[in-house]
C-alpha atoms as a PDB file:
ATOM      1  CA  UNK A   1       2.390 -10.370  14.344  1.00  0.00           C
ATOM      2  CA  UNK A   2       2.926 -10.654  10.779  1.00  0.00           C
ATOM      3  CA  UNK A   3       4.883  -8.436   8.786  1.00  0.00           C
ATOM      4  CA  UNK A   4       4.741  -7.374   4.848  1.00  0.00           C
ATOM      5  CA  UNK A   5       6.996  -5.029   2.646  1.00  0.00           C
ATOM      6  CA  UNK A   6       5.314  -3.167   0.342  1.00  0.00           C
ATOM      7  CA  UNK A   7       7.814  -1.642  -2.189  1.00  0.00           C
ATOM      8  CA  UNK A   8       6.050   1.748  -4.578  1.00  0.00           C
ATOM      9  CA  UNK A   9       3.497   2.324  -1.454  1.00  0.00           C
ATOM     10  CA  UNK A  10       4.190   6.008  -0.880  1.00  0.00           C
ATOM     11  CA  UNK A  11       2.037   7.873  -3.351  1.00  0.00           C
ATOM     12  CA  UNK A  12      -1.375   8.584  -2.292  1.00  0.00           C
ATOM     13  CA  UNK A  13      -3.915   7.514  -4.695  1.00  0.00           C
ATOM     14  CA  UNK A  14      -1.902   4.847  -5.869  1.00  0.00           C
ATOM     15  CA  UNK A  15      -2.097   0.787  -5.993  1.00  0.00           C
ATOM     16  CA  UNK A  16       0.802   0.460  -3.614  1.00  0.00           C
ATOM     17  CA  UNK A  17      -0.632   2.829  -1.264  1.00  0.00           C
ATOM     18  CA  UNK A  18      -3.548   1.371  -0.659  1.00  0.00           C
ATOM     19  CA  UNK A  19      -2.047  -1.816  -0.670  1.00  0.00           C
ATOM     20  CA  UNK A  20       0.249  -0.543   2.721  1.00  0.00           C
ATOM     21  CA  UNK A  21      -2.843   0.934   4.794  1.00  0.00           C
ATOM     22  CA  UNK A  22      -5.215  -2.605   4.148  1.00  0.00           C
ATOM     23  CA  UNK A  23      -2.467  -4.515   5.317  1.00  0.00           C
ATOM     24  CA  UNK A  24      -1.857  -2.715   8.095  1.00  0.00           C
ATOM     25  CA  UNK A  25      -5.278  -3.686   9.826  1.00  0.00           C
ATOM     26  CA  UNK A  26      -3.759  -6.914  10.313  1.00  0.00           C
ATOM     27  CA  UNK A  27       0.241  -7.105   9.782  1.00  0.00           C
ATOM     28  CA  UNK A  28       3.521  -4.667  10.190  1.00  0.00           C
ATOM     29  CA  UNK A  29       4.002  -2.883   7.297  1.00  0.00           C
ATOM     30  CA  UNK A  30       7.438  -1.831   5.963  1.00  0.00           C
ATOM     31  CA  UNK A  31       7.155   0.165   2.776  1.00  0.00           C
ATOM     32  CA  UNK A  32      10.521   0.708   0.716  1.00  0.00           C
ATOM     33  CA  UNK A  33       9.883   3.959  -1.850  1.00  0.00           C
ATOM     34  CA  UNK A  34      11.705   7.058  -3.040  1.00  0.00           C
ATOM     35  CA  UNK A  35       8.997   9.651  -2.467  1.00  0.00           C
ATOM     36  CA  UNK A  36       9.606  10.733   1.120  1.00  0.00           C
ATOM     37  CA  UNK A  37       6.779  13.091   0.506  1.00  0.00           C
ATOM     38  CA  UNK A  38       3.986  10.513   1.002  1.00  0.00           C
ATOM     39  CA  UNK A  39       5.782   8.872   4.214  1.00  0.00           C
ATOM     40  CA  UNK A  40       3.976  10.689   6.092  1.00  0.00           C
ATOM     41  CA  UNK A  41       0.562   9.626   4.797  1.00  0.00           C
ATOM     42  CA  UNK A  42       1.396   6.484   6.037  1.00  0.00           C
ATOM     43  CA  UNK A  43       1.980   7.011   9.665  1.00  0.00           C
ATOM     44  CA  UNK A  44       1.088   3.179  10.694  1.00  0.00           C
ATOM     45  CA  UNK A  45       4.283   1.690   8.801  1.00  0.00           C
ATOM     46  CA  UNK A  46       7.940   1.530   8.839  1.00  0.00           C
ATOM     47  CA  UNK A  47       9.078   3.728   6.008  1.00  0.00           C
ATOM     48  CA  UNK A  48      12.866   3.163   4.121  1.00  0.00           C
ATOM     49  CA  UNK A  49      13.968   5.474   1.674  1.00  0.00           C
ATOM     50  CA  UNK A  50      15.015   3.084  -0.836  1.00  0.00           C
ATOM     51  CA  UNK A  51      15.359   2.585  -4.991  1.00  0.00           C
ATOM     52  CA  UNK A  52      14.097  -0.454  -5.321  1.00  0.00           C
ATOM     53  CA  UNK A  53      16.268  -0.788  -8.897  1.00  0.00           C
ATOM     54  CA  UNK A  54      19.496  -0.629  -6.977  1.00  0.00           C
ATOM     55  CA  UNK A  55      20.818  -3.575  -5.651  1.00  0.00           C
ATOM     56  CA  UNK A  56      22.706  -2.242  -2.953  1.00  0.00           C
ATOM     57  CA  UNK A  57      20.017   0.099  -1.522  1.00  0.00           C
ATOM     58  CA  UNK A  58      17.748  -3.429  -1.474  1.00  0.00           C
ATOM     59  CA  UNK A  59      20.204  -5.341  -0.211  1.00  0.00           C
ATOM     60  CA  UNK A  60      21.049  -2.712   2.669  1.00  0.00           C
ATOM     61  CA  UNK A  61      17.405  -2.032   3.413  1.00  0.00           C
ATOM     62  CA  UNK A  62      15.971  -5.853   3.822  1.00  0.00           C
ATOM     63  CA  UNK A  63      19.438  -5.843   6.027  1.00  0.00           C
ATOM     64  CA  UNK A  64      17.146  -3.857   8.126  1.00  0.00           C
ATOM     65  CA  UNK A  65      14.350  -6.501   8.891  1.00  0.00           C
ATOM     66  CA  UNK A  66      13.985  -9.495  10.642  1.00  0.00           C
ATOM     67  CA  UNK A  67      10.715 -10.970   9.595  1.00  0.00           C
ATOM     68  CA  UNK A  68       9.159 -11.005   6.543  1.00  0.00           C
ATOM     69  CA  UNK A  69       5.832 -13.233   5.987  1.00  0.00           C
ATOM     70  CA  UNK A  70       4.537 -10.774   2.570  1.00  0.00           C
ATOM     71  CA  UNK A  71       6.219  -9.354  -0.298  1.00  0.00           C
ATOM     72  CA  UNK A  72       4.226  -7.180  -2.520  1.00  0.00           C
ATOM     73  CA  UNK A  73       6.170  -5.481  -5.894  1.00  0.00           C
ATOM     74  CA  UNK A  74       4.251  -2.433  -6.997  1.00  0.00           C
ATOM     75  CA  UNK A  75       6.912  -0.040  -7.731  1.00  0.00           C
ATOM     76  CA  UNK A  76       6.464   0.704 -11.517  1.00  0.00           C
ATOM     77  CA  UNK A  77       5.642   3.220 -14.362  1.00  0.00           C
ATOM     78  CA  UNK A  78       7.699   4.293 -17.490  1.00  0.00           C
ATOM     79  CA  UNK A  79       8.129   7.972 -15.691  1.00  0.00           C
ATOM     80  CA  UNK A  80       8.431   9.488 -11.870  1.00  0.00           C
ATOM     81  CA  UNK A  81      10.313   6.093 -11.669  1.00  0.00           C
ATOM     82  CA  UNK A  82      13.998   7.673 -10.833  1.00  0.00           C
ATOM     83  CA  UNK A  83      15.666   9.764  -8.613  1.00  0.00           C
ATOM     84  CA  UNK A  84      15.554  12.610 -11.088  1.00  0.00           C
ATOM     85  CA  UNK A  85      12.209  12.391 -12.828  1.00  0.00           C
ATOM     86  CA  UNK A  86      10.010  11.644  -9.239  1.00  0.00           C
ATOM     87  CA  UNK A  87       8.596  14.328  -9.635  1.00  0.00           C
ATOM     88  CA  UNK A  88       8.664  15.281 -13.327  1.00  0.00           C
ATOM     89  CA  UNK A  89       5.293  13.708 -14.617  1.00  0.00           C
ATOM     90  CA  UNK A  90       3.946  11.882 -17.588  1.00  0.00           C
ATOM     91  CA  UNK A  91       6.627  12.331 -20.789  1.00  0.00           C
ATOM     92  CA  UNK A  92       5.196  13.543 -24.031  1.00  0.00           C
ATOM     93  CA  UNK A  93       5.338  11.126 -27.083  1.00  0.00           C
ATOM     94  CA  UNK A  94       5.567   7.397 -27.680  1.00  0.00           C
ATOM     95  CA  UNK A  95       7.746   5.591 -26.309  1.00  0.00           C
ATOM     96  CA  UNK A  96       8.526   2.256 -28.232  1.00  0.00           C
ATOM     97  CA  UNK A  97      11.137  -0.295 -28.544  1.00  0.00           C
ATOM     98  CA  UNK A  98      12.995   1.275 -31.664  1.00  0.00           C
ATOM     99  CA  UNK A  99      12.859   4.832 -30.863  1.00  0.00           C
ATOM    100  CA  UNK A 100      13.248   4.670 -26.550  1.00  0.00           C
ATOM    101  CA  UNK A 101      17.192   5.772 -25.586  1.00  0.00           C
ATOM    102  CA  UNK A 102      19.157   3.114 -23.968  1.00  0.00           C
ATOM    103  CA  UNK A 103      18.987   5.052 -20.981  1.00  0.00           C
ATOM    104  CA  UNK A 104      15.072   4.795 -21.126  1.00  0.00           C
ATOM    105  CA  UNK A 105      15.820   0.777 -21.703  1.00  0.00           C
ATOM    106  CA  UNK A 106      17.502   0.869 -18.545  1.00  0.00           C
ATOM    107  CA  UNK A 107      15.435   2.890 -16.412  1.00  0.00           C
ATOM    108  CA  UNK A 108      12.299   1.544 -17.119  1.00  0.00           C
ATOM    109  CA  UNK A 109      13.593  -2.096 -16.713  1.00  0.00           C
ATOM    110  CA  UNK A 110      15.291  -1.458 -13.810  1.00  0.00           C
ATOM    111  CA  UNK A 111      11.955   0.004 -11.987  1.00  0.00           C
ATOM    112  CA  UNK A 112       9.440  -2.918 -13.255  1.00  0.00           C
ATOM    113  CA  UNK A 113      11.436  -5.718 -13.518  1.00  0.00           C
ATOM    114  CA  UNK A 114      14.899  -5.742 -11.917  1.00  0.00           C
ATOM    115  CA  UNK A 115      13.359  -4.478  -8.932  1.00  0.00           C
ATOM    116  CA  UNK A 116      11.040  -7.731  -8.238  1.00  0.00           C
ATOM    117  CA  UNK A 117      14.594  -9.915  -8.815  1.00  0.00           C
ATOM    118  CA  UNK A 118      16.156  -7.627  -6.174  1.00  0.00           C
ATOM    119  CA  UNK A 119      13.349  -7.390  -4.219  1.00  0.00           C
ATOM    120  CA  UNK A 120      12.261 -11.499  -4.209  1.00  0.00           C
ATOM    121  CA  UNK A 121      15.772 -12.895  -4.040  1.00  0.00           C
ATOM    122  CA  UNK A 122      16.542 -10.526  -0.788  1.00  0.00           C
ATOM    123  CA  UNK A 123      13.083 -11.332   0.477  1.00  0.00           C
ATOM    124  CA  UNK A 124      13.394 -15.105  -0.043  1.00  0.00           C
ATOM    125  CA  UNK A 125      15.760 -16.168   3.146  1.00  0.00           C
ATOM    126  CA  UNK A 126      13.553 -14.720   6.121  1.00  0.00           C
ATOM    127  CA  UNK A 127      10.077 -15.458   3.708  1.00  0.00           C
ATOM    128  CA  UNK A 128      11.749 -19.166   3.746  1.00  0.00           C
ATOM    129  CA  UNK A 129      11.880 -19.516   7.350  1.00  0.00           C
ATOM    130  CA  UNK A 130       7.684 -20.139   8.136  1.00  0.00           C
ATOM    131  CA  UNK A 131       6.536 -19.635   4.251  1.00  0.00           C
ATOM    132  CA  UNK A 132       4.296 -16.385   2.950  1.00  0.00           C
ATOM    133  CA  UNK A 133       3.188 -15.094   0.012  1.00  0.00           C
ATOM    134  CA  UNK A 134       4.731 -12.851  -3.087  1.00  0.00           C
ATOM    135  CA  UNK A 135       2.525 -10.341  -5.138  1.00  0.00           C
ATOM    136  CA  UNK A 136       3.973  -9.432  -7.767  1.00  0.00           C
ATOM    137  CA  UNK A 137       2.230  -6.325  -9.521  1.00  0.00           C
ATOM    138  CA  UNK A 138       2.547  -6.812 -13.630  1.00  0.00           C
ATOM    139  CA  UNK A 139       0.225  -4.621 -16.698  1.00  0.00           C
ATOM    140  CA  UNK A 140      -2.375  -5.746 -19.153  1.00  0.00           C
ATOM    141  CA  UNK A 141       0.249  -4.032 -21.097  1.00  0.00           C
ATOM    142  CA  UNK A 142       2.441  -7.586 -21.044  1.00  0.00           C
ATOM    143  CA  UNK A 143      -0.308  -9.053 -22.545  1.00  0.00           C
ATOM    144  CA  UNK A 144      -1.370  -6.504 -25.387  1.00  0.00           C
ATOM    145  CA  UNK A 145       1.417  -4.400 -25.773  1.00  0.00           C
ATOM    146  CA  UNK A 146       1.457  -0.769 -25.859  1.00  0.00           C
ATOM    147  CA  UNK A 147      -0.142   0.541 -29.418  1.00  0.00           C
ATOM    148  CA  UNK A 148       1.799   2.960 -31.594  1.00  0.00           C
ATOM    149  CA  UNK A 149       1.074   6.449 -30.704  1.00  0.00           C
ATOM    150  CA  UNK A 150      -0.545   5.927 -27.031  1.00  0.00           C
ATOM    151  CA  UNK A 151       1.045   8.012 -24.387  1.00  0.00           C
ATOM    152  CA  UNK A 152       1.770   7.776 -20.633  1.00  0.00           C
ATOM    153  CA  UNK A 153       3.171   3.962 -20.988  1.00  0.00           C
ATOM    154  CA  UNK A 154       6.035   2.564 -22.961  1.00  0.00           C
ATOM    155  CA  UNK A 155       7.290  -0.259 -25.056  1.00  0.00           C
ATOM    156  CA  UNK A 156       9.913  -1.188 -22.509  1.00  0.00           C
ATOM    157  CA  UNK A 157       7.028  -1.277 -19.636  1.00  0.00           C
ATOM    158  CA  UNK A 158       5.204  -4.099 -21.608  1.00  0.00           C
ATOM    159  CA  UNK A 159       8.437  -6.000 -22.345  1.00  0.00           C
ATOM    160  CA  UNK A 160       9.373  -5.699 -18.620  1.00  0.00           C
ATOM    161  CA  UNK A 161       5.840  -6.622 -16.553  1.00  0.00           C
ATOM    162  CA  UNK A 162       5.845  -9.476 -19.092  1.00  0.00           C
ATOM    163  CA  UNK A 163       8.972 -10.703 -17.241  1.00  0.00           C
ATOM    164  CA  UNK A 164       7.762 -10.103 -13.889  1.00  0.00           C
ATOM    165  CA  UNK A 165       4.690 -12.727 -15.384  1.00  0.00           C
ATOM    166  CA  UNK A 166       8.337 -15.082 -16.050  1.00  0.00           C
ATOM    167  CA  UNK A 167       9.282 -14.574 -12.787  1.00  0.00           C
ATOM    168  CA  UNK A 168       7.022 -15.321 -11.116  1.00  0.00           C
ATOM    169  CA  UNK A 169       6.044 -18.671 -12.297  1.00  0.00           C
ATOM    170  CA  UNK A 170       9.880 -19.391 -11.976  1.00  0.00           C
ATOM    171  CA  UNK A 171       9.509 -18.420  -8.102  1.00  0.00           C
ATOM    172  CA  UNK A 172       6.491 -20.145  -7.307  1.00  0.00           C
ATOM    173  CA  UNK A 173       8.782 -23.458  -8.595  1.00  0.00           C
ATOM    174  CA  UNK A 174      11.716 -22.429  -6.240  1.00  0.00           C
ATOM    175  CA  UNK A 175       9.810 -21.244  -3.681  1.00  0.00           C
ATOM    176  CA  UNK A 176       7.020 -24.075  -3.293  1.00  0.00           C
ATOM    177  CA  UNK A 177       8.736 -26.729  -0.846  1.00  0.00           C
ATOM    178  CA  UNK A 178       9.104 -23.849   1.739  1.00  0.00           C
ATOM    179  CA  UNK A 179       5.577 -23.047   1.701  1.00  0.00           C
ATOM    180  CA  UNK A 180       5.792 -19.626   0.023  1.00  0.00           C
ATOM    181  CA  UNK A 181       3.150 -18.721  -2.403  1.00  0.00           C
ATOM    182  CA  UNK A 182       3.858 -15.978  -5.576  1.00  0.00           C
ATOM    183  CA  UNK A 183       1.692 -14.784  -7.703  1.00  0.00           C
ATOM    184  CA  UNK A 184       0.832 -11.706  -9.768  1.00  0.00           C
ATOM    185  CA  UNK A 185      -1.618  -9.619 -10.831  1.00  0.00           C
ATOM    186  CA  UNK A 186      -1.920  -7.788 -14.373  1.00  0.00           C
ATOM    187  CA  UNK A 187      -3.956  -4.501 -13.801  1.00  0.00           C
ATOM    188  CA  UNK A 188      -5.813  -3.396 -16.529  1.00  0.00           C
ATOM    189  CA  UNK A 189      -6.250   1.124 -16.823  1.00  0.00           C
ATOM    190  CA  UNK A 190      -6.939   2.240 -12.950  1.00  0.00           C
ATOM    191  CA  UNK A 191      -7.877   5.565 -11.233  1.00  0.00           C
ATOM    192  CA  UNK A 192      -4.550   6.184  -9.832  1.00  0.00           C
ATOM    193  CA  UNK A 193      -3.382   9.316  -9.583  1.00  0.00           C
ATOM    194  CA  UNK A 194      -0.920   8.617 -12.385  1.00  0.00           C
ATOM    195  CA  UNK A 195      -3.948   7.910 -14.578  1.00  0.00           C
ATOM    196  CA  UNK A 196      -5.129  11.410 -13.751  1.00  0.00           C
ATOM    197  CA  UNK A 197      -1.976  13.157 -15.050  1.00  0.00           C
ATOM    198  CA  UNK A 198      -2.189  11.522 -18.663  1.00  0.00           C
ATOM    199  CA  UNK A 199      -5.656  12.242 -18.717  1.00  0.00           C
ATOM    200  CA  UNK A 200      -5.099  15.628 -18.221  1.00  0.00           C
ATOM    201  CA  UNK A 201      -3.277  16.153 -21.759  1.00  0.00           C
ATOM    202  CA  UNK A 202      -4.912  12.676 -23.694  1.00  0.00           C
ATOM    203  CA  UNK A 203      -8.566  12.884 -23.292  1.00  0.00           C
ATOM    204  CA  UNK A 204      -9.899   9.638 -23.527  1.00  0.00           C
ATOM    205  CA  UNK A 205      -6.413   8.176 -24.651  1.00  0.00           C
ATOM    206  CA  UNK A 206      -5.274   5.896 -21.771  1.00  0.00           C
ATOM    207  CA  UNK A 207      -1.904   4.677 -21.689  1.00  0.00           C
ATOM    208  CA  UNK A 208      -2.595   1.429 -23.379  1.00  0.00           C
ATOM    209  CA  UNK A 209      -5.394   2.669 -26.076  1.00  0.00           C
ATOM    210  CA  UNK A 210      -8.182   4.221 -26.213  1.00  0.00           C
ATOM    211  CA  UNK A 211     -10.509   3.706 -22.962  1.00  0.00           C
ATOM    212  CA  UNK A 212     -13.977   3.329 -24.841  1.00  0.00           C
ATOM    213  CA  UNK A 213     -12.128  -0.045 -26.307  1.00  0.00           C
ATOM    214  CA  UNK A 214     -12.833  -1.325 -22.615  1.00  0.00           C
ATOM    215  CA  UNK A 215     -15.534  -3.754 -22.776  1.00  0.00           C
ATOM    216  CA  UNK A 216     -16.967  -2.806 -19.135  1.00  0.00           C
ATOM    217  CA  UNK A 217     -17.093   0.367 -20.159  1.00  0.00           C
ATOM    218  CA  UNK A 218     -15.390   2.289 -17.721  1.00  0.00           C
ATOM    219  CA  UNK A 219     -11.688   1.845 -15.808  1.00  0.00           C
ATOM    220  CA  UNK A 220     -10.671  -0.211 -12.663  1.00  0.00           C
ATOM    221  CA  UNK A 221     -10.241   1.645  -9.131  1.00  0.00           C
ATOM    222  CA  UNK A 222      -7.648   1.611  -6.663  1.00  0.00           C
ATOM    223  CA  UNK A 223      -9.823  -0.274  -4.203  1.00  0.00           C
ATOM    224  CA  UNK A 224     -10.560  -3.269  -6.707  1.00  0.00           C
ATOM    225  CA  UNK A 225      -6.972  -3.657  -7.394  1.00  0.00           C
ATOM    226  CA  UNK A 226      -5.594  -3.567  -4.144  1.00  0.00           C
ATOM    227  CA  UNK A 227      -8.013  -5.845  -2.754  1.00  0.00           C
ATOM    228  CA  UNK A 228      -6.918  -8.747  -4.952  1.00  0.00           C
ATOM    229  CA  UNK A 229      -3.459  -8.177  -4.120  1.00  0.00           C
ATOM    230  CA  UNK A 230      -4.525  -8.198  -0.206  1.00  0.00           C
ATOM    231  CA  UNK A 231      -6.520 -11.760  -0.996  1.00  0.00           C
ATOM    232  CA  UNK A 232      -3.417 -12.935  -2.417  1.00  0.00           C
ATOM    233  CA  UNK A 233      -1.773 -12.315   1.114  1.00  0.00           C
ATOM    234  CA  UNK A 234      -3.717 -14.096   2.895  1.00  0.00           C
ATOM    235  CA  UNK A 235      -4.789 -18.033   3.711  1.00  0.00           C
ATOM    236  CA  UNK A 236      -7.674 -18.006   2.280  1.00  0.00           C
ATOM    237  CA  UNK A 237      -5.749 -18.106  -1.094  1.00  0.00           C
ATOM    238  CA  UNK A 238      -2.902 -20.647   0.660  1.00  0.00           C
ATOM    239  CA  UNK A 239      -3.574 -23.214  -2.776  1.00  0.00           C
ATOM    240  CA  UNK A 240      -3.176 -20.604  -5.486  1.00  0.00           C
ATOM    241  CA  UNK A 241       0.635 -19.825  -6.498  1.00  0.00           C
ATOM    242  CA  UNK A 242       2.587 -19.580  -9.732  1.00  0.00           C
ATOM    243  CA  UNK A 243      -0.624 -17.734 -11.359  1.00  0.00           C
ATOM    244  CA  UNK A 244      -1.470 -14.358 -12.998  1.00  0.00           C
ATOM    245  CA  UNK A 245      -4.695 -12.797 -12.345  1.00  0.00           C
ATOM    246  CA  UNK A 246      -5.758 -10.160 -14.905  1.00  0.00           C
ATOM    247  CA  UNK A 247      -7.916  -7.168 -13.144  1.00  0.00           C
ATOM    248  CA  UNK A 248      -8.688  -5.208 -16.556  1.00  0.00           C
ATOM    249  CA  UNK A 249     -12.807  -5.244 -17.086  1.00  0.00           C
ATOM    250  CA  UNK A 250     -11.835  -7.662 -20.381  1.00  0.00           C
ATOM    251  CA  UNK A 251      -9.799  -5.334 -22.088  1.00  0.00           C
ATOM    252  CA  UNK A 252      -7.491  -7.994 -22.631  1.00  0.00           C
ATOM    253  CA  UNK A 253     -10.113  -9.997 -24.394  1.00  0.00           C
ATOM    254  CA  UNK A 254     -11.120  -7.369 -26.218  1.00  0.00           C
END
């Protein structure tokens, strides 16, 4: 039997979440998270309490398992991404690159892109031993950016899932002669339940503009996204590696 570690799978109604319960019908799950609240609605998998932005918890937590054969990043967000704002919900304001607080720098970094290094580079002795796949979970905002004035994202989130893009085409290149695939995909505005919260105060304001700017006309779901990550898993996709796949309904075109 195989076995994959999900890492941001606990919140219902999230990407991560579903991720955990479609890989269950077919591998061990072990999901690394914060929110010991949502273990529970995942009663199928091995659940660590773990910050995923700390390299000792990582380190100490992949200590833990033997066999790893998937990787999938989706821990990320610009808020309910620490030990003392999990619960707090969406922050008020825009958040950009000359007006965030160093300690929003670091926080926000640390979540959505120093937790794939963590994550990979502990992953990538046991993933070496009979190859596997990475899925590395990045934003249409790396592509676009987040506009001036938008709220519920952040201008370190874009800087940071545009690194996770970086390193993951760096990986692929380490990672190829040992028969481990990794590649990412760049969700565009999805139903998650942290889309719900900024809807609540922005209207049609999503996090990275204005929602009637998407071309399909509406935003992603849950399902869609977390089925492309689960392809990405499997063999069927055993000759694709090194990529990013944008999930967005052309928003990034647009």
């Amino acid at each position: 039997m195989k076995t994959a570690v999900v890492t941001g799978a606990a919140k219902p109604e999230s990407i991560g979440h579903e991720v955990a319960i479609r890989l269950q019908r077919e591998m061990d799950v072990v999901v690394l998270d914060l929110f010991e609240e949502g273990f529970s609605s995942l009663p199928g998998a091995k659940c660590i309490k773990c910050d995923v932005s700390d390299p000792a918890e990582v380190e100490k937590a992949f200590g833990s398992i033997r066999q790893i054969d998937v990787l999938v990043n989706c821990v990320g967000g610009s808020w309910e991404i620490t030990k003392d704002d999990l619960r707090a919900g969406p922050r008020r304001g825009f958040r950009g690159l000359t007006n965030c607080s160093l300690e929003d720098w670091n926080a926000i970094r640390g979540a959505n892109l120093d937790s794939v290094f963590y994550c990979c580079r502990a992953a990538a002795p046991l993933l070496k031993k009979q190859g596997g796949a990475v899925v590395n979970v990045s934003s249409v905002a790396a592509r676009k950016g987040i506009p001036p004035g938008a709220e519920g994202s952040s201008g370190p989130y874009a800087v940071a899932k545009a690194g996770v893009m970086g390193l993951t085409r760096q990986l692929a290149l380490e990672l190829g002669e040992f028969g481990v695939r990794v590649n990412c995909v760049a969700p565009g505005v999805i139903a998650s339940g942290r889309l719900k919260k900024v809807l609540k105060f922005s209207g049609d304001q999503g996090p990275e503009g204005p929602l009637k700017q998407i071309p399909m006309g509406r935003v992603g779901t849950v399902a869609e996204t977390a089925a492309l990550i689960v392809a990405l898993c499997g063999d069927d996709t055993s000759y694709l590696t090194g990529v990013t796949i944008d999930v967005n309904g052309a928003s990034y075109a647009a």
